[in-house]
Protein backbone atom coordinates (compact mmCIF):
# COMPACT_ATOMS: atom_id res chain seq x y z
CA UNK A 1 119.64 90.26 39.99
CA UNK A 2 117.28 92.20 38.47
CA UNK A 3 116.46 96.20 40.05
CA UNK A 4 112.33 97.09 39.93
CA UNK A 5 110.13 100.23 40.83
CA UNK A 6 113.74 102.23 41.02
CA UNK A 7 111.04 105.27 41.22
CA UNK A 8 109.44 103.62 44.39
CA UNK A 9 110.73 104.37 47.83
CA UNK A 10 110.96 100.48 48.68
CA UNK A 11 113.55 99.07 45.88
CA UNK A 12 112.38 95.36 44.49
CA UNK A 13 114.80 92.74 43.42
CA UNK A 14 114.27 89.49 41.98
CA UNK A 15 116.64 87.07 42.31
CA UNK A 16 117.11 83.58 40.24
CA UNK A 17 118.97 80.73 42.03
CA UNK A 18 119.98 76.81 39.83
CA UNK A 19 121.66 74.37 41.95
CA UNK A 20 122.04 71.31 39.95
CA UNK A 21 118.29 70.27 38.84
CA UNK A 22 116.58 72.75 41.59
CA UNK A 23 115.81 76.40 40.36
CA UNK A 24 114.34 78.77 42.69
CA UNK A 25 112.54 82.43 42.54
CA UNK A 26 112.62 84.78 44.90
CA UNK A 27 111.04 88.67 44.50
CA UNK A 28 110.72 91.13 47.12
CA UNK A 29 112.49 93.57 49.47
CA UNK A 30 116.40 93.45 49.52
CA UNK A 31 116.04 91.97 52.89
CA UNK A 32 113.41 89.85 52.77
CA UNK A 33 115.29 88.49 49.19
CA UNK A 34 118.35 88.09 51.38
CA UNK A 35 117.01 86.05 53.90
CA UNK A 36 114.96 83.91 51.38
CA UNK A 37 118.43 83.34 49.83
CA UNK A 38 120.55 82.81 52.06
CA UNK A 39 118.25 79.85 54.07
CA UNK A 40 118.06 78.38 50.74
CA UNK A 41 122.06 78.03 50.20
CA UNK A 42 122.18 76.68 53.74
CA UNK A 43 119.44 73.80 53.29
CA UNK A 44 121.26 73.14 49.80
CA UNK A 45 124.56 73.54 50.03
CA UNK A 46 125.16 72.38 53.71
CA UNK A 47 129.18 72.98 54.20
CA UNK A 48 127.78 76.66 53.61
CA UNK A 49 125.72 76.53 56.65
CA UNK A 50 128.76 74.58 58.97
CA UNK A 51 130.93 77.70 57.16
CA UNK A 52 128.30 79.86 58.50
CA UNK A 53 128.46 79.04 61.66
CA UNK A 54 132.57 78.61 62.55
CA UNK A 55 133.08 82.03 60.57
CA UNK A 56 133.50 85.72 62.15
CA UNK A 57 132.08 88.64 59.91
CA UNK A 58 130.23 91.57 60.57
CA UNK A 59 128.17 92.55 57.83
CA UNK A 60 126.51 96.43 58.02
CA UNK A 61 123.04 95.03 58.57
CA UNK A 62 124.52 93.74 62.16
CA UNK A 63 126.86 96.02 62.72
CA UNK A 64 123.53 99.07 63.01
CA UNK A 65 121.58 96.29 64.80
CA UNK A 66 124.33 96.15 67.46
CA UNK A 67 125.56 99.75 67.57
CA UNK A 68 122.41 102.09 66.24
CA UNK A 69 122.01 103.22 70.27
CA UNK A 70 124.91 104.38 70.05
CA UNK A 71 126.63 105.64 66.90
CA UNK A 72 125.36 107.80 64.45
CA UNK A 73 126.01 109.05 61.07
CA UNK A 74 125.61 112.67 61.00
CA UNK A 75 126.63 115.66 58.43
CA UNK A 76 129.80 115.55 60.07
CA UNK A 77 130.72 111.99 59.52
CA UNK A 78 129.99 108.89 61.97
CA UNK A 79 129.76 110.00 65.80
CA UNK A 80 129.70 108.08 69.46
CA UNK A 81 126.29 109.19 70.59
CA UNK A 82 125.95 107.17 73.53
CA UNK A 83 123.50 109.49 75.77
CA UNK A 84 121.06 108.53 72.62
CA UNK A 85 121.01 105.05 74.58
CA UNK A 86 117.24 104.25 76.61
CA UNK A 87 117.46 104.45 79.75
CA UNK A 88 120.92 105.08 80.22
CA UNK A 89 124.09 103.08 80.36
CA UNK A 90 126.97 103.18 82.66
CA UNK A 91 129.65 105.55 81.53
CA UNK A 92 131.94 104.33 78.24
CA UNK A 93 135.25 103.59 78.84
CA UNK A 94 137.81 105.93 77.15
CA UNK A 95 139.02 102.42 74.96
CA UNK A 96 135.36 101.80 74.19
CA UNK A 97 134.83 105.04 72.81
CA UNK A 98 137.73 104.74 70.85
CA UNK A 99 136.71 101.42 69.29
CA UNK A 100 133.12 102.57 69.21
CA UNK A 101 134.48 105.36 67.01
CA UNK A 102 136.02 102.93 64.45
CA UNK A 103 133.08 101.26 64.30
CA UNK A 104 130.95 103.90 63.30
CA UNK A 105 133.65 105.11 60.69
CA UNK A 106 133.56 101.13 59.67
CA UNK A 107 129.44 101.40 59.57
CA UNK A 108 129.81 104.59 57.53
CA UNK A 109 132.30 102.88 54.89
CA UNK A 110 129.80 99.85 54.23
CA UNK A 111 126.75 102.27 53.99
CA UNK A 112 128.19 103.97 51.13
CA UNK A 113 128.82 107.10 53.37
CA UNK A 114 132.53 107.46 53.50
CA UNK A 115 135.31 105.82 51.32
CA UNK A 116 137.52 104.72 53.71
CA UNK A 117 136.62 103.66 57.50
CA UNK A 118 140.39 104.10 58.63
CA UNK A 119 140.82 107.32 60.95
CA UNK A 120 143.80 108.79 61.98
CA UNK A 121 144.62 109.61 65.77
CA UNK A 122 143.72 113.33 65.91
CA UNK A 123 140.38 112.46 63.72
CA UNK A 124 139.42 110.22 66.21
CA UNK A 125 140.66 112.29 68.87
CA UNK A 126 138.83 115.52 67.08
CA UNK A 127 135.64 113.17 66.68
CA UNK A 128 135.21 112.05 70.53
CA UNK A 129 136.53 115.02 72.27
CA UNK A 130 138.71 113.11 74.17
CA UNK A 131 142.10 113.87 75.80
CA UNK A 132 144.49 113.48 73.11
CA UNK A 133 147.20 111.64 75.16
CA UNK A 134 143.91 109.23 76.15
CA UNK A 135 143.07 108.68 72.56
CA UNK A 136 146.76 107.71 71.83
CA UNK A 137 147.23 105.27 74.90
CA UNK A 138 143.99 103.40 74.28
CA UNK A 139 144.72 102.86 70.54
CA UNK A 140 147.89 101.76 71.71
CA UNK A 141 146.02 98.89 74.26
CA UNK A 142 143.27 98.36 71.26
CA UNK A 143 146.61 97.53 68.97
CA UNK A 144 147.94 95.59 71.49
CA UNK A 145 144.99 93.81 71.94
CA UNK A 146 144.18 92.78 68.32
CA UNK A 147 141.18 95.01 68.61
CA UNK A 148 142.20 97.80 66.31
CA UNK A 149 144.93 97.56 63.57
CA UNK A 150 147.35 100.21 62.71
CA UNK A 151 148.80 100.78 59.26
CA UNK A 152 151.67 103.08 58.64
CA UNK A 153 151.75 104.16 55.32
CA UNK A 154 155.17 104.36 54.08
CA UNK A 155 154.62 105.86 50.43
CA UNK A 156 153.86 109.24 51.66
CA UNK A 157 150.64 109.90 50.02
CA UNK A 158 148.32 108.75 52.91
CA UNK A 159 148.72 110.13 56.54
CA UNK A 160 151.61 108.61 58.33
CA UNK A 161 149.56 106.49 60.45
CA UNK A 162 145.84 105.08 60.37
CA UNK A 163 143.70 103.15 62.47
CA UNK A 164 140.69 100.41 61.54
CA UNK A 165 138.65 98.30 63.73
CA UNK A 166 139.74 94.57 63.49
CA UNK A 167 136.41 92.22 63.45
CA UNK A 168 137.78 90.45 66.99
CA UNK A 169 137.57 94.65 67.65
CA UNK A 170 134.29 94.71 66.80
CA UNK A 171 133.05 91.13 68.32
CA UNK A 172 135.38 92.24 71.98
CA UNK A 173 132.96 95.22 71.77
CA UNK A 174 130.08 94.02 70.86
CA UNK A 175 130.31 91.22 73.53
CA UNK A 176 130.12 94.42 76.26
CA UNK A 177 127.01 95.98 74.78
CA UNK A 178 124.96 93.23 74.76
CA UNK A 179 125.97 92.65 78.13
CA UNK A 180 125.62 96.32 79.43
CA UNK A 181 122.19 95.82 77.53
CA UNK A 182 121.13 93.23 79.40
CA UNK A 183 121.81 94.51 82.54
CA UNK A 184 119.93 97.92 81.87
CA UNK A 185 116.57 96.04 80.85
């Protein structure tokens, strides 16, 4: 892949794609060069495609397409903004806050924003301005739930314990704001 205009504000790529005696072009936008690629795997290479659709992963693209109403990445780091939503929304759970949290700090990491999208309790706690004994009972239910995964680190140069959205996390939650979408429109 080849970078053009890097003094433009829209970056250009051009891309180059053999597969056996087929050799394909494609110039444009990042996206647009995406898409273009991507449709042209799948038509080629069709066990890509059936891969495609039997596999789970949430790609940054998606993940602001699903959560830009409510997550944002500010100064601070990534926030739950959820009174940025139109027209309203019924009141977030305490556990969906939680997990909404990780998935900003997960949305942040893939941007380029942060290093590392795992958050300890009391930054998540700190972050959401929730009840500290609240924060620690749902990521206790998200952990129990497969939703969120907990790593203790044991070699002392990390915090003791960390937190990360898991992607059946991320698909649990998604699966109630499209819904709750729905039902406001």
């Amino acid at each position: 892949m080849s970078e053009n205009n890097r003094n433009s504000n829209v970056t250009n790529i051009s891309v180059s794609i053999t597969v056996g005696d087929v050799k394909v072009q494609y110039s444009g936008s990042a996206e647009s060069v995406l898409t273009s690629v991507i449709s042209f795997i799948a038509k080629e290479i069709p066990a890509i495609d059936l891969a495609k659709k039997i596999s789970l992963n949430y790609a940054a693209p998606e993940l602001i397409d699903i959560y830009a109403n409510l997550v944002k990445i500010t100064p601070e780091g990534p926030r739950v903004i959820p009174e940025l939503i139109e027209g309203g929304i019924k009141r977030l759970s305490d556990k969906e806050v939680v997990a909404l949290q990780l998935v900003a700090s997960k949305i942040a990491k893939e941007t380029g924003k942060i290093s590392d999208d795992a958050m300890q309790a009391n930054k998540i706690q700190s972050a959401t301005s929730l009840n500290p004994k609240s924060v620690s009972s749902r990521l206790s239910e998200l952990v129990k739930a497969g939703h969120v995964i907990r790593e203790s680190t044991k070699d002392g140069t990390g915090p003791p314990v960390i937190y990360r959205i898991s992607t059946a996390g991320i698909h649990w939650l998604s699966s109630i704001v499209v819904k709750r979408g729905k039902t406001m429109a």
